[in-house]
Structures are given as C-alpha cells and as structure tokens.
N, C-alpha and C. Protein backbone atom coordinates (compact mmCIF):
# COMPACT_ATOMS: atom_id res chain seq x y z
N UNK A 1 -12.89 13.60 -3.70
CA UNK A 1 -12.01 12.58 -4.28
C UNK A 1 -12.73 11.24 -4.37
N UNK A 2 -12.51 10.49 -5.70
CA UNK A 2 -12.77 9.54 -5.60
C UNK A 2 -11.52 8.20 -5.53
N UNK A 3 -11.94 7.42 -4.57
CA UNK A 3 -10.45 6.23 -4.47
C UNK A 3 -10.56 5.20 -4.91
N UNK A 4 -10.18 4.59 -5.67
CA UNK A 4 -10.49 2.68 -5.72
C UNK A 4 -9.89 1.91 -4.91
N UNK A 5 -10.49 0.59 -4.58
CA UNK A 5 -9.43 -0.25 -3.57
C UNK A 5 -10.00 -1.32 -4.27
N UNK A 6 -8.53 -1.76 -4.87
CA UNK A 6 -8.37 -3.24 -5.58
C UNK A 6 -9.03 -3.94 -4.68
N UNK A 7 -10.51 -4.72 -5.76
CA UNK A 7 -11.30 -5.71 -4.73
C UNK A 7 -11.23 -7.27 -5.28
N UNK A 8 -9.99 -7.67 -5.66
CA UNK A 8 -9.95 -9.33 -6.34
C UNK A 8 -9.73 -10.35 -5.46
N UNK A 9 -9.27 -9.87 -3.23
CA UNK A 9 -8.65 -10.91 -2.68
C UNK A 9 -8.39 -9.87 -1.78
N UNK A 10 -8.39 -10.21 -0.36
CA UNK A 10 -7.80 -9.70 0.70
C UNK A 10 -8.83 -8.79 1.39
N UNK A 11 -7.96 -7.69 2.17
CA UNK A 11 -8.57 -6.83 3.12
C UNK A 11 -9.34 -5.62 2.66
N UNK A 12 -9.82 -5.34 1.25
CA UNK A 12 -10.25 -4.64 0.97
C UNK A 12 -11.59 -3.71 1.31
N UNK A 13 -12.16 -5.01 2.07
CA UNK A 13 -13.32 -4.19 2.73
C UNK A 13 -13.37 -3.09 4.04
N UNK A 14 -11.95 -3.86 4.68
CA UNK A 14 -11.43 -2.66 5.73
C UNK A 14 -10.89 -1.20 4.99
N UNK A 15 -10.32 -1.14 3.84
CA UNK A 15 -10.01 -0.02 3.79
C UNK A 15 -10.98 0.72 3.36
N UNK A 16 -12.19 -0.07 2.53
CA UNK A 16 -12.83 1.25 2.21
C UNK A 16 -14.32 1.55 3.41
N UNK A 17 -13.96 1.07 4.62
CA UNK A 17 -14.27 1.45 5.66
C UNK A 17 -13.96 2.66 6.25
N UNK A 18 -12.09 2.31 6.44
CA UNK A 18 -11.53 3.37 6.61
C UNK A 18 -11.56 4.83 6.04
N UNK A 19 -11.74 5.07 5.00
CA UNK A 19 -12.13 5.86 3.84
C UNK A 19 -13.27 6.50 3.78
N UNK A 20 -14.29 5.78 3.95
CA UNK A 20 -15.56 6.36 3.78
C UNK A 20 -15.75 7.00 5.14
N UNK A 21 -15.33 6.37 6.38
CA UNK A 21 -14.84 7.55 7.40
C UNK A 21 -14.55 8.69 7.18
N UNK A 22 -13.34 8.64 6.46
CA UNK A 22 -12.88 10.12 6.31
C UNK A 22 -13.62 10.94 5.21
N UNK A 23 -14.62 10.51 4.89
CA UNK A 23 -15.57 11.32 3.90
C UNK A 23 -15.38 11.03 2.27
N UNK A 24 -14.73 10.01 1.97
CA UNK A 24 -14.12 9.93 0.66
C UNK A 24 -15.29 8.91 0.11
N UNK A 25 -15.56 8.95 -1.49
CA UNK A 25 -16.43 8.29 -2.80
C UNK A 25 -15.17 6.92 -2.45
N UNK A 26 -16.04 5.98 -1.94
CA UNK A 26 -14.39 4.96 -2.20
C UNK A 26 -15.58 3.80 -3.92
N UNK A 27 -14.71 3.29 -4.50
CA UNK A 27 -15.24 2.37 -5.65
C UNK A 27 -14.12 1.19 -5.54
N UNK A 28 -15.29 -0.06 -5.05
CA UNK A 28 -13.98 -1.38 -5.50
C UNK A 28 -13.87 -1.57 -7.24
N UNK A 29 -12.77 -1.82 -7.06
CA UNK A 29 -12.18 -2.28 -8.39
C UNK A 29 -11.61 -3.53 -8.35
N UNK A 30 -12.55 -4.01 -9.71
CA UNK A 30 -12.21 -5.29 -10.50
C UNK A 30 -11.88 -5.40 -11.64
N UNK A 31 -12.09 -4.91 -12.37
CA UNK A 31 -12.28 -4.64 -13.83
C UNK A 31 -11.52 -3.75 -14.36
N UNK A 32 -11.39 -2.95 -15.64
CA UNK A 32 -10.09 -1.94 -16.32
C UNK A 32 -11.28 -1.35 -16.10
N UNK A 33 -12.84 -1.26 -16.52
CA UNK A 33 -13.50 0.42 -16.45
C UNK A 33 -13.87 0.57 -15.20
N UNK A 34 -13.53 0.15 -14.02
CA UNK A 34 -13.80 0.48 -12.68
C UNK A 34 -12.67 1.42 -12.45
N UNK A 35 -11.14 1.67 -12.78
CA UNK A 35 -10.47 2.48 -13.10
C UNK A 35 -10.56 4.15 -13.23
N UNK A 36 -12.05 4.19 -14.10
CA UNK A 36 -12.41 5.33 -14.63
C UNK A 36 -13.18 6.16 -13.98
N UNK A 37 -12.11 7.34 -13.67
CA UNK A 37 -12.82 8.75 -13.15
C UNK A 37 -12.08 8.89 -11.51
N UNK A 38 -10.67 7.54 -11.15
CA UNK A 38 -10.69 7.59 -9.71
C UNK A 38 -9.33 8.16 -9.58
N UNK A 39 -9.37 8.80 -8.29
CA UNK A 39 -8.43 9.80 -7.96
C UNK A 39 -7.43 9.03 -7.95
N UNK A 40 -7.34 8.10 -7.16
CA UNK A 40 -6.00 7.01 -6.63
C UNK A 40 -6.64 5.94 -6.22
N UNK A 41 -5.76 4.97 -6.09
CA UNK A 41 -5.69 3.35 -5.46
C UNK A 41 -5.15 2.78 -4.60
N UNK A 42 -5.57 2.18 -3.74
CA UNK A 42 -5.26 1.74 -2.67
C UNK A 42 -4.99 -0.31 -2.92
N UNK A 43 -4.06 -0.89 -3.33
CA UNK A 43 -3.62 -2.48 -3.31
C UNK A 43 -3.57 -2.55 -1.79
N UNK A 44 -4.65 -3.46 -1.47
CA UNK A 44 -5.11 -3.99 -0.02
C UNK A 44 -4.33 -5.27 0.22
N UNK A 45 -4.02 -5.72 1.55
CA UNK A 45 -2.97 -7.10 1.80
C UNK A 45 -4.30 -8.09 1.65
N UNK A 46 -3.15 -9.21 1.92
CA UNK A 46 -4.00 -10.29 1.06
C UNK A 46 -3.00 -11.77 0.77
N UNK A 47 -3.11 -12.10 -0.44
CA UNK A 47 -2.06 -13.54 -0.89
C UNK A 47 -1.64 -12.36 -1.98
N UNK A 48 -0.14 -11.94 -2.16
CA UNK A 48 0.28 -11.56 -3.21
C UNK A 48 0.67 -12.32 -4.76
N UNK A 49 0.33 -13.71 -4.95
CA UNK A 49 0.33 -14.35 -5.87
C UNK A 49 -1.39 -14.20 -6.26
N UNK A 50 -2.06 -14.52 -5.83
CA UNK A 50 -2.93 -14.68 -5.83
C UNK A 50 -3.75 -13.60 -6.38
N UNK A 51 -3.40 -12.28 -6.33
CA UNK A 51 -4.11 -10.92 -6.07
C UNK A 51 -3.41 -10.92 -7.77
N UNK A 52 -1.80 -11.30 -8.12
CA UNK A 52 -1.25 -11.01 -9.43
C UNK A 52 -2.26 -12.01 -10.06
N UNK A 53 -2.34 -12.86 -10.35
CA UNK A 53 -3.18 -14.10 -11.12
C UNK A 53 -4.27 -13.65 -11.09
N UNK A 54 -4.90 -12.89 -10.31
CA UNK A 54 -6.68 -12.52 -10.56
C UNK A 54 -6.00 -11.55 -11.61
N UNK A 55 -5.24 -10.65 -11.27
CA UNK A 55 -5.32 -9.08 -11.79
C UNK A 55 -4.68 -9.52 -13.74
N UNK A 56 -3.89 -10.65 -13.98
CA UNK A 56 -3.68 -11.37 -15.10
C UNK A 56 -5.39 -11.77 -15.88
N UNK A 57 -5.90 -12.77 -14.92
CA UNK A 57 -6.96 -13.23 -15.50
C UNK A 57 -8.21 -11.96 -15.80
N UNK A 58 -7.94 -11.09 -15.62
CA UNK A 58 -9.13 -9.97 -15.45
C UNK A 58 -8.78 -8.60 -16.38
N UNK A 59 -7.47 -9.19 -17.10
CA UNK A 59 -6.70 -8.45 -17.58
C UNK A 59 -6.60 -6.27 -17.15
N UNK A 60 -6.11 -6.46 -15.91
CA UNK A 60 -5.42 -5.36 -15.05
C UNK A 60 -4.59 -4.85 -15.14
N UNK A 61 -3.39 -6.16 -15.57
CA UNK A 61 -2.20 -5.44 -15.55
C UNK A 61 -1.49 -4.31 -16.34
N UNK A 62 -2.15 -4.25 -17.03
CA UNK A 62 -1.66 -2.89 -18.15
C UNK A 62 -2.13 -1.86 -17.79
N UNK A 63 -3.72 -1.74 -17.69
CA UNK A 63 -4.17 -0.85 -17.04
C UNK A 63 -4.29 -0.34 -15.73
N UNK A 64 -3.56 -1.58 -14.32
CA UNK A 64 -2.87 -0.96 -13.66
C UNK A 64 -1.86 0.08 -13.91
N UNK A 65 -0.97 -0.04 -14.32
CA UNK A 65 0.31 0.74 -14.73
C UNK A 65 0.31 1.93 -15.56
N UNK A 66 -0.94 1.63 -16.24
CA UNK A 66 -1.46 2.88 -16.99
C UNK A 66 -2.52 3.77 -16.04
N UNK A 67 -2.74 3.43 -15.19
CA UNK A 67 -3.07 4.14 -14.13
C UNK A 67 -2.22 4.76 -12.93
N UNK A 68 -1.18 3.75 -13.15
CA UNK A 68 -0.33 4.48 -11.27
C UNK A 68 0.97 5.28 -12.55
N UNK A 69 1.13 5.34 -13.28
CA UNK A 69 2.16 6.35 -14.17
C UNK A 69 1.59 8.13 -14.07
N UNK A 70 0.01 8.18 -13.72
CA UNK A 70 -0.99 9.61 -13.53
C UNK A 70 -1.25 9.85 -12.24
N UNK A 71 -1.53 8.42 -11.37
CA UNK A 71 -2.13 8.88 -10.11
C UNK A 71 -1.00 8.26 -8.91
N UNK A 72 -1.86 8.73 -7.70
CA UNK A 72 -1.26 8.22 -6.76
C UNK A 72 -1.95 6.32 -6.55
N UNK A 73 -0.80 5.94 -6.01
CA UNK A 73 -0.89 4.30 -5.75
C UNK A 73 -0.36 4.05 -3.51
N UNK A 74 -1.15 3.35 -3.38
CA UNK A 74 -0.58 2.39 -1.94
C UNK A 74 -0.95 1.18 -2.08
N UNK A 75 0.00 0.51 -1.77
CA UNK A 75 0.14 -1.04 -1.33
C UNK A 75 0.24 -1.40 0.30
N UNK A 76 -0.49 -1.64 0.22
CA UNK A 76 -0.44 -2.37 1.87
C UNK A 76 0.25 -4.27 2.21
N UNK A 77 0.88 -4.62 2.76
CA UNK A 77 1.16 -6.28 2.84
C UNK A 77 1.53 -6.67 1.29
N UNK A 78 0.94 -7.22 1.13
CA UNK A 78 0.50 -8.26 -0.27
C UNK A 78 0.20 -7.06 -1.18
N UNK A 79 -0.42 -5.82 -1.40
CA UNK A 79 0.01 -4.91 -2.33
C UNK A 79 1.34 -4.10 -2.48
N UNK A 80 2.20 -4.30 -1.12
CA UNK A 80 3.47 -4.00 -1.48
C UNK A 80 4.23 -4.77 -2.51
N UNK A 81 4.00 -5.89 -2.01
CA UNK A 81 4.34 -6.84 -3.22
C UNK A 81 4.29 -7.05 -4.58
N UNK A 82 3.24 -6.47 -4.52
CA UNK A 82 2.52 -6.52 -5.76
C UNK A 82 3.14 -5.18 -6.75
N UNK A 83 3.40 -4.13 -5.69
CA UNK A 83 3.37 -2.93 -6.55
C UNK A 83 5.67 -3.02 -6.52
N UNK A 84 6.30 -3.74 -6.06
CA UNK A 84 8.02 -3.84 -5.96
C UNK A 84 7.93 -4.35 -7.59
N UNK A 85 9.41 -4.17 -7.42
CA UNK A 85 9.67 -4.25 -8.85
C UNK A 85 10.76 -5.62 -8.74
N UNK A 86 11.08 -5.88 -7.47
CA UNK A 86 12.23 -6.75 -7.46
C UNK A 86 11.40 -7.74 -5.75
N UNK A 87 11.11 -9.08 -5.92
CA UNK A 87 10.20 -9.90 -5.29
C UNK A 87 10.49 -11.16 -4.82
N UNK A 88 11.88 -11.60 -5.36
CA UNK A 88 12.39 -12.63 -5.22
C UNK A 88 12.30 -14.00 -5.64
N UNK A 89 11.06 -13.60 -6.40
CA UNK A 89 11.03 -14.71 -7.20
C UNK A 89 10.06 -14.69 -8.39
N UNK A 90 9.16 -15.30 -9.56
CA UNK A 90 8.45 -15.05 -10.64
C UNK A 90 7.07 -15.11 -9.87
N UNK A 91 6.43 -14.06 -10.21
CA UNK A 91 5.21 -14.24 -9.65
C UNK A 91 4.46 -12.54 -10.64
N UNK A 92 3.13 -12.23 -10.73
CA UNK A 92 2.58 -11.61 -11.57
C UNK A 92 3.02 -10.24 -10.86
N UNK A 93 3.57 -9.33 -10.82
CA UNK A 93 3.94 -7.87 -9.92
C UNK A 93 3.70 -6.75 -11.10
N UNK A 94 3.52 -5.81 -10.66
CA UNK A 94 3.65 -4.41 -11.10
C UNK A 94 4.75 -3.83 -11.83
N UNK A 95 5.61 -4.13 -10.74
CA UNK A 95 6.74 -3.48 -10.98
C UNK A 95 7.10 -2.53 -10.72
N UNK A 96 6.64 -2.02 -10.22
CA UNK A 96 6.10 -0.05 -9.82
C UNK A 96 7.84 0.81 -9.48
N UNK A 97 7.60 0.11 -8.47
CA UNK A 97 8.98 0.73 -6.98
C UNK A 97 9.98 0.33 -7.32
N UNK A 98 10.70 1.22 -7.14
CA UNK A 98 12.52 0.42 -6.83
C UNK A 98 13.19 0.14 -5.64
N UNK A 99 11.88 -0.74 -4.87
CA UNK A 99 12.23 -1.46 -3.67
C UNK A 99 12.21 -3.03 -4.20
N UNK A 100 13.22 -3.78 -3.03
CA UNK A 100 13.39 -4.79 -3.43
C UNK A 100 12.77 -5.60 -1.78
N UNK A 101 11.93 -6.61 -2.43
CA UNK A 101 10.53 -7.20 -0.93
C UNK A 101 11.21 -8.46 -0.71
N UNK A 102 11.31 -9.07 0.31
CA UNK A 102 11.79 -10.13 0.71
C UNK A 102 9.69 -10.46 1.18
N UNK A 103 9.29 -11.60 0.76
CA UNK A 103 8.14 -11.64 1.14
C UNK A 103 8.22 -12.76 2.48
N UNK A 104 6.94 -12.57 3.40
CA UNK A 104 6.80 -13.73 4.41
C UNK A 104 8.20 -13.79 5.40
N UNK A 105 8.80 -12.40 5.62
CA UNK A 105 10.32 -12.18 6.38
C UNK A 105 9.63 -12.43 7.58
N UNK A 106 9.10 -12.27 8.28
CA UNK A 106 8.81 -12.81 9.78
C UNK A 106 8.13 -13.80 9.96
N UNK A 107 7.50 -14.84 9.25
CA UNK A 107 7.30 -15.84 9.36
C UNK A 107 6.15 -16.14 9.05
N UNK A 108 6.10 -17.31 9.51
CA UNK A 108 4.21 -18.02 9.02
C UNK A 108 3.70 -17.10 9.91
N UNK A 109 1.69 -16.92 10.05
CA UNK A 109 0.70 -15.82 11.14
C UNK A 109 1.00 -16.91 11.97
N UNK A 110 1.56 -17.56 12.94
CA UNK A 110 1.96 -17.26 13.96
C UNK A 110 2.83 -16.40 14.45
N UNK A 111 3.60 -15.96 13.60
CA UNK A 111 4.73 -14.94 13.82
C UNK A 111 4.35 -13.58 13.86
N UNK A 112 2.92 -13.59 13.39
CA UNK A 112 2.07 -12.13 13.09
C UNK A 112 2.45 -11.39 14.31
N UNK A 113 2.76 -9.64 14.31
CA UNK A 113 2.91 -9.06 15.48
C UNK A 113 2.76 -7.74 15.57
N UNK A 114 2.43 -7.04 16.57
CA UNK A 114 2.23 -5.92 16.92
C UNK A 114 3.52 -5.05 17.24
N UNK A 115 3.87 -3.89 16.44
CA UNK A 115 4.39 -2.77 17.57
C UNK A 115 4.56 -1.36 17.26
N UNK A 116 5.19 -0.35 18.17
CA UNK A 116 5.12 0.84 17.64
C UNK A 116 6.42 1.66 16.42
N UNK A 117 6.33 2.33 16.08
CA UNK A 117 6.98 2.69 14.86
C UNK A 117 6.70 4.38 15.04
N UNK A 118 8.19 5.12 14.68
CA UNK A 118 8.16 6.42 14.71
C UNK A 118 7.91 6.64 13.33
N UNK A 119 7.14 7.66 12.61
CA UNK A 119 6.84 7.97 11.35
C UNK A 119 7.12 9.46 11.02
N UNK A 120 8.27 9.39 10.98
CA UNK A 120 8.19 11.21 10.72
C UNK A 120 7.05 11.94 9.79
N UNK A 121 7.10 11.13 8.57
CA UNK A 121 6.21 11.28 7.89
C UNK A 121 4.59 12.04 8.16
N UNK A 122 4.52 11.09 9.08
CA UNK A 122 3.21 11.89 9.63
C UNK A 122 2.91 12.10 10.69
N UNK A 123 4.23 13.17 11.11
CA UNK A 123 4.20 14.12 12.17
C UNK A 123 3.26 15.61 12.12
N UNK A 124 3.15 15.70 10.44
CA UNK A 124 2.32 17.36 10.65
C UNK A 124 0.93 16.72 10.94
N UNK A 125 0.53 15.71 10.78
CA UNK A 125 -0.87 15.59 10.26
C UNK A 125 -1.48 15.34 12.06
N UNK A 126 -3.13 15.50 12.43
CA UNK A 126 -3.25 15.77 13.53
C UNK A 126 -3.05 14.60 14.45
N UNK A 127 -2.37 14.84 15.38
CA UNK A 127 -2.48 13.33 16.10
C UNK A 127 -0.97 12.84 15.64
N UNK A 128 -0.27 13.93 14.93
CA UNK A 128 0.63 12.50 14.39
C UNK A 128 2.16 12.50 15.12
N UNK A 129 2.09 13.65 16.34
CA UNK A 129 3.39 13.01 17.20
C UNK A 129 3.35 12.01 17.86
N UNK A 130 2.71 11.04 17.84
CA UNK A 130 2.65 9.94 18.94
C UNK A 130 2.69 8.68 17.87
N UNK A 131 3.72 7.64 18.51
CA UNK A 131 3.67 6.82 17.54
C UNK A 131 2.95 5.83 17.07
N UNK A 132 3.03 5.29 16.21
CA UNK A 132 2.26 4.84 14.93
C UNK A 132 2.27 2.89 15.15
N UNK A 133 0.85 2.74 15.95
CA UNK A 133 0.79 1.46 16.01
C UNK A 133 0.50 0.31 15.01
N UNK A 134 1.43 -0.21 14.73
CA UNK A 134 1.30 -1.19 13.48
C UNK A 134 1.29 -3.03 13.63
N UNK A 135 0.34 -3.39 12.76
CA UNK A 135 -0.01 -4.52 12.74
C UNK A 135 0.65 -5.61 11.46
N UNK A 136 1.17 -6.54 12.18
CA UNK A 136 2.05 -7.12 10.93
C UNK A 136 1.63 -8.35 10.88
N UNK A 137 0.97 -9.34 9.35
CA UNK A 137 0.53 -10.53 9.56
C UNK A 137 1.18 -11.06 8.21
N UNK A 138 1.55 -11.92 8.41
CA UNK A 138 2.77 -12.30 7.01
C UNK A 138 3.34 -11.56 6.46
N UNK A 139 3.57 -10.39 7.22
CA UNK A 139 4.32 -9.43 6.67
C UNK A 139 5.54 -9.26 5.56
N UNK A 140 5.96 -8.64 4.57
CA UNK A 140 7.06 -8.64 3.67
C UNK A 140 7.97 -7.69 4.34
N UNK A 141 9.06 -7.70 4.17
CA UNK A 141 10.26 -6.53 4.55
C UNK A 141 10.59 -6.34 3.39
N UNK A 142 10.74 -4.77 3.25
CA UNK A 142 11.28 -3.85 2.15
C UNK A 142 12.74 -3.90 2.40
N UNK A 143 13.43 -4.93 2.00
CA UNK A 143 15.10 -4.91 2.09
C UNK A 143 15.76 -3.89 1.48
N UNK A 144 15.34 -3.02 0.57
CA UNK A 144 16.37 -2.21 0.24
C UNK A 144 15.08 -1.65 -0.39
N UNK A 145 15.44 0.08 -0.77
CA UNK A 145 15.21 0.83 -1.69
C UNK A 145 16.03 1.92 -2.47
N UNK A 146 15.70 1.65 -3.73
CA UNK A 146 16.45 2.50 -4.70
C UNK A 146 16.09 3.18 -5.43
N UNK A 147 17.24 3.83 -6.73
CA UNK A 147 16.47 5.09 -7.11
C UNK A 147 16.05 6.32 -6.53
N UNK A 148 14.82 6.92 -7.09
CA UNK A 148 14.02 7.49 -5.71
C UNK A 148 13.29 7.49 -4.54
N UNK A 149 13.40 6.12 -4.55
CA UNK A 149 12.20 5.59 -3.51
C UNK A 149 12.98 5.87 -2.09
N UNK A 150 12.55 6.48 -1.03
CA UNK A 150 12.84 6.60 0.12
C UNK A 150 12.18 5.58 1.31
N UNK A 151 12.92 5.59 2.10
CA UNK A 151 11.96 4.83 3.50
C UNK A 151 11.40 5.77 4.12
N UNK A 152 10.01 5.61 5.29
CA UNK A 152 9.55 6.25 5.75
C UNK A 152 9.25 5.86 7.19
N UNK A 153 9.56 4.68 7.19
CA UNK A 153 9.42 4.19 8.63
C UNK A 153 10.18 2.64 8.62
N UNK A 154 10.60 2.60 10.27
CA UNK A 154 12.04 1.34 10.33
C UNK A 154 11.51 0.90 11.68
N UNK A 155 11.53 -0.58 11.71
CA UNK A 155 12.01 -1.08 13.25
C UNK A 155 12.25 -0.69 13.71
N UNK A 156 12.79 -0.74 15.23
CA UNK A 156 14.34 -0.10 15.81
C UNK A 156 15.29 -0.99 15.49
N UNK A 157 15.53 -2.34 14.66
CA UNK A 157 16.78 -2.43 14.45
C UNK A 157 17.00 -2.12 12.64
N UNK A 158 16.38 -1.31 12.47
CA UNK A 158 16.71 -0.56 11.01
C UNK A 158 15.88 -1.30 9.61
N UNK A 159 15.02 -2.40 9.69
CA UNK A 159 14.94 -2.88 8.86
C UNK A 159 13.83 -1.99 8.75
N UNK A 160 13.25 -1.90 7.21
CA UNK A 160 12.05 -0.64 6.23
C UNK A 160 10.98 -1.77 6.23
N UNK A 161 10.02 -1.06 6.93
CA UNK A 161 8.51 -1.54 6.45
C UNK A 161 7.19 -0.40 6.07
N UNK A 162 8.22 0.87 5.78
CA UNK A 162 6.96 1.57 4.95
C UNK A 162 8.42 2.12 3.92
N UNK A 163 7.61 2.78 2.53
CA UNK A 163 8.02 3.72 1.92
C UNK A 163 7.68 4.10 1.14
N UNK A 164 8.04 5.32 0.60
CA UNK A 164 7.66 5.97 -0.73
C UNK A 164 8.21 6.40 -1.95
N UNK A 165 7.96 6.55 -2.86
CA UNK A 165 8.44 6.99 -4.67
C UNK A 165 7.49 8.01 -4.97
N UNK A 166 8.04 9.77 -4.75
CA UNK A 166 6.55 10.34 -5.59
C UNK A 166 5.61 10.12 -4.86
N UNK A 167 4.33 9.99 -5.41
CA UNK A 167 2.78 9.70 -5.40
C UNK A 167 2.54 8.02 -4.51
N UNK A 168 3.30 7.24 -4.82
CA UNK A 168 3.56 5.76 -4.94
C UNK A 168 3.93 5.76 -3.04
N UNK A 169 3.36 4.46 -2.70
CA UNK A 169 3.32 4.29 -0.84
C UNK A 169 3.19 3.08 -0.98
N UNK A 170 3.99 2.61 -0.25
CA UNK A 170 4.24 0.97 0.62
C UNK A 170 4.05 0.63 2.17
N UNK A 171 3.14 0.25 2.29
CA UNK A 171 3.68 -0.43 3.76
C UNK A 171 3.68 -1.97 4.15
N UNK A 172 4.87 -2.79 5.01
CA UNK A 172 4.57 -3.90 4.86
C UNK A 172 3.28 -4.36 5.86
N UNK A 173 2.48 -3.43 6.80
CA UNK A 173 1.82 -3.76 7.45
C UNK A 173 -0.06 -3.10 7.34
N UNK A 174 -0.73 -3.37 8.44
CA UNK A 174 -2.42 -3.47 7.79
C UNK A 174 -2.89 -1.86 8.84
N UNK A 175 -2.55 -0.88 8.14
CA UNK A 175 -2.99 0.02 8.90
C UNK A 175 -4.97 0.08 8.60
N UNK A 176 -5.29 -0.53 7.78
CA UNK A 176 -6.57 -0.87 7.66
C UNK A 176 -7.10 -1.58 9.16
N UNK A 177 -6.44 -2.37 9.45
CA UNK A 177 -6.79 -2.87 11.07
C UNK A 177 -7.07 -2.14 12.42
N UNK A 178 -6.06 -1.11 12.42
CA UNK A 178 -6.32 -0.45 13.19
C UNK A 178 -7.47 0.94 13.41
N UNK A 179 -7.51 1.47 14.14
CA UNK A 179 -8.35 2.79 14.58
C UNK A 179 -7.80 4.07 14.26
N UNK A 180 -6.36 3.62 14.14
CA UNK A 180 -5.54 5.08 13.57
C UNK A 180 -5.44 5.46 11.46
N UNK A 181 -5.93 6.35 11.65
CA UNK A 181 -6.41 6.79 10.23
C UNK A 181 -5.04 7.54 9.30
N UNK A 182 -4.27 7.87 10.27
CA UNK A 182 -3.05 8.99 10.07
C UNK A 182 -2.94 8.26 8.30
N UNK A 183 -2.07 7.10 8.38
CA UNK A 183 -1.43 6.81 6.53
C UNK A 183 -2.51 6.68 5.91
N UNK A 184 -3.91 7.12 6.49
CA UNK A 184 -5.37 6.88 5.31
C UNK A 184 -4.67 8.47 4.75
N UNK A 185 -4.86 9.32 5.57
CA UNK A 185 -5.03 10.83 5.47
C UNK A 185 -3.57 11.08 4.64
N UNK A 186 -2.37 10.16 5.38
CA UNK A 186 -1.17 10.91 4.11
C UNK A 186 -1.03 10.21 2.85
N UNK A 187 -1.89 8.97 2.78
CA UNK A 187 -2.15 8.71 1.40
C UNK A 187 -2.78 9.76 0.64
N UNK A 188 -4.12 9.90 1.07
CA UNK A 188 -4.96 11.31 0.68
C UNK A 188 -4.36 12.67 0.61
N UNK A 189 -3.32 12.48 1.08
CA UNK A 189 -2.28 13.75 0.85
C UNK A 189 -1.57 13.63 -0.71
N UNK A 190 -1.15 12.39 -0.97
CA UNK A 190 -0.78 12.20 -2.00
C UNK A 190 -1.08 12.40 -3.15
N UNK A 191 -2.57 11.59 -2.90
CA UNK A 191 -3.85 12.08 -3.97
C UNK A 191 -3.83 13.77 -4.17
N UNK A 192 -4.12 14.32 -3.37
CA UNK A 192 -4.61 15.67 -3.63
C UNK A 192 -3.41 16.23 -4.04
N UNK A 193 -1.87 15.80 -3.74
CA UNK A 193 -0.95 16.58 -4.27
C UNK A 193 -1.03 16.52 -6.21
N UNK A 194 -1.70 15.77 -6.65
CA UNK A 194 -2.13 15.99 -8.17
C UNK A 194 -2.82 17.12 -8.65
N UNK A 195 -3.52 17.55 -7.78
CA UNK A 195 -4.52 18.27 -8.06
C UNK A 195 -3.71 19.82 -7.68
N UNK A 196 -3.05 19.59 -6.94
CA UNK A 196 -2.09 21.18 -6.49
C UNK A 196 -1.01 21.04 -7.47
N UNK A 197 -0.92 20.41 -8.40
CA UNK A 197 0.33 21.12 -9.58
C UNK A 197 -0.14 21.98 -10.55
C-alpha cells in the first residue's frame, strides 16, 4: 500500500513515521499529482484554517474530494476539521462527514490532556483489549454525528472524539504521538477494505 499524509502544516511528519513502521510506501502530499497512485490519506492535526487556505492556494480542494469519494480518508485534530461538513463557522473544509465539530472545545494547549478511552473498534486487532491512550491538544469535539457516520469512541461523560463514515475516520486527538499504532493499523484496515470488494 501506498499512503499520503497531507504535508502543507502540522504533524505530518509523525505520522509518516508511524507508517513506515508498519511497513507502508508513505508519500507527503502537496500538490494534486502527489495524489497519484495512493491507496489512502491520512489529514494530520495542525491549525485547521490554515491547512484549508494552503489546500485553496495549492489548489487541493477538488482534488481532495475527488480522491476521498474512491479511497479511504483520516483526519486527525485539525484534519477532523477539515474533513466535517458542519464547523461552526466559514473557514476552507471538505465537507466530507456528517459530523458536526465544535473546534478548540477544551480550550487553549494549556487545557491540552491526556486519557484513556475504550475503543471497541479496535478490539480484534492485536493488543487491542486494553485501552486506548489518547492525547488531546486543542482538541475539536465531534458534537453530533449524522447520516451514516457512527461514533467510535466517547469520554466517559459521552461526548465523541473519534468516528467513522464507510472508508472515512476522525479522531479529535494525535494518535501520531503516541507508541500505540492500533488506529494506524485500523486505518490500514480501511484502506485494504477497497481492495477486498
């Protein structure tokens, strides 16, 4: 498999760290023909205004969308953002999901925080009964999802900071930070579910 990880702003160099760990061709992407030939994409956190205005000036946005309509897509932080369809306010987005992002819900990075999270999700995968340590730094909260989009992981007082549509993955936090690979591998699950139809 080959992956791209949007490289215009943010954490992108951690994920394709993460990645090339697990044995994967990773390619940053800047450009519409960096696009070409890649399995899926990974939108790395970051400034979510900021990441839309490059991806405007570099003209992306079409050919984002003409890319995540075939493949699999994740947003991490600031690519959740990027990839909601409803944001709270005008700013350059995707549009992707039919989640609606409240951005910067826990506060300025002083508010940044650590904790654990049950993921059913990725309970088959190895390692994956034990829960799922997550890192949150200006984090967005996924206030609602609709349509098809499901949640996949909650606080304990119920609020959504991962989910999914299909192929399509959100999380509001930087599993790129950590040592645990598990949502690298069920992204990569995603990916390869293209290839098994």
């Amino acid at each position: 498999m080959r992956i791209g990880v949007l490289a215009l702003q943010g954490a992108f160099h951690e994920h394709q760290v993460m990645l090339e760990h697990l044995g994967v061709d990773v390619v940053q992407v800047r450009l519409p023909a960096d696009l070409e030939g890649l399995d899926g994409l990974i939108l790395p956190g970051g400034e979510s205004t900021t990441i839309g205005k490059l991806a405007v000036d570099f003209d992306l946005m079409d050919p984002l969308k003409a890319f995540a309509a075939e493949h699999a897509l994740w947003g991490t932080c600031a690519g959740a953002i990027f990839m909601a369809r409803k944001v709270g306010r005008p700013q350059p987005v995707l549009g992707l999901m039919d989640i609606v992002i409240e951005r910067n819900a826990f506060g300025r990075q002083v508010a940044s925080f650590e904790t654990d999270l049950d993921v059913p999700a990725l309970r088959h995968l190895n390692g994956g009964g034990k829960a799922y340590h997550a890192v949150f730094i200006r984090a967005p909260l996924i206030e609602a999802v609709q349509g098809t989009a499901e949640a996949l992981a909650t606080l304990p007082d119920g609020r959504i900071v991962a989910a999914r549509q299909g192929r399509w993955l959100v999380t509001s936090f930087h599993p790129e930070l950590t040592q645990d690979d598990r949502f690298h591998r069920y992204f990569l699950e995603l990916v390869q579910s293209k290839f098994d139809r």
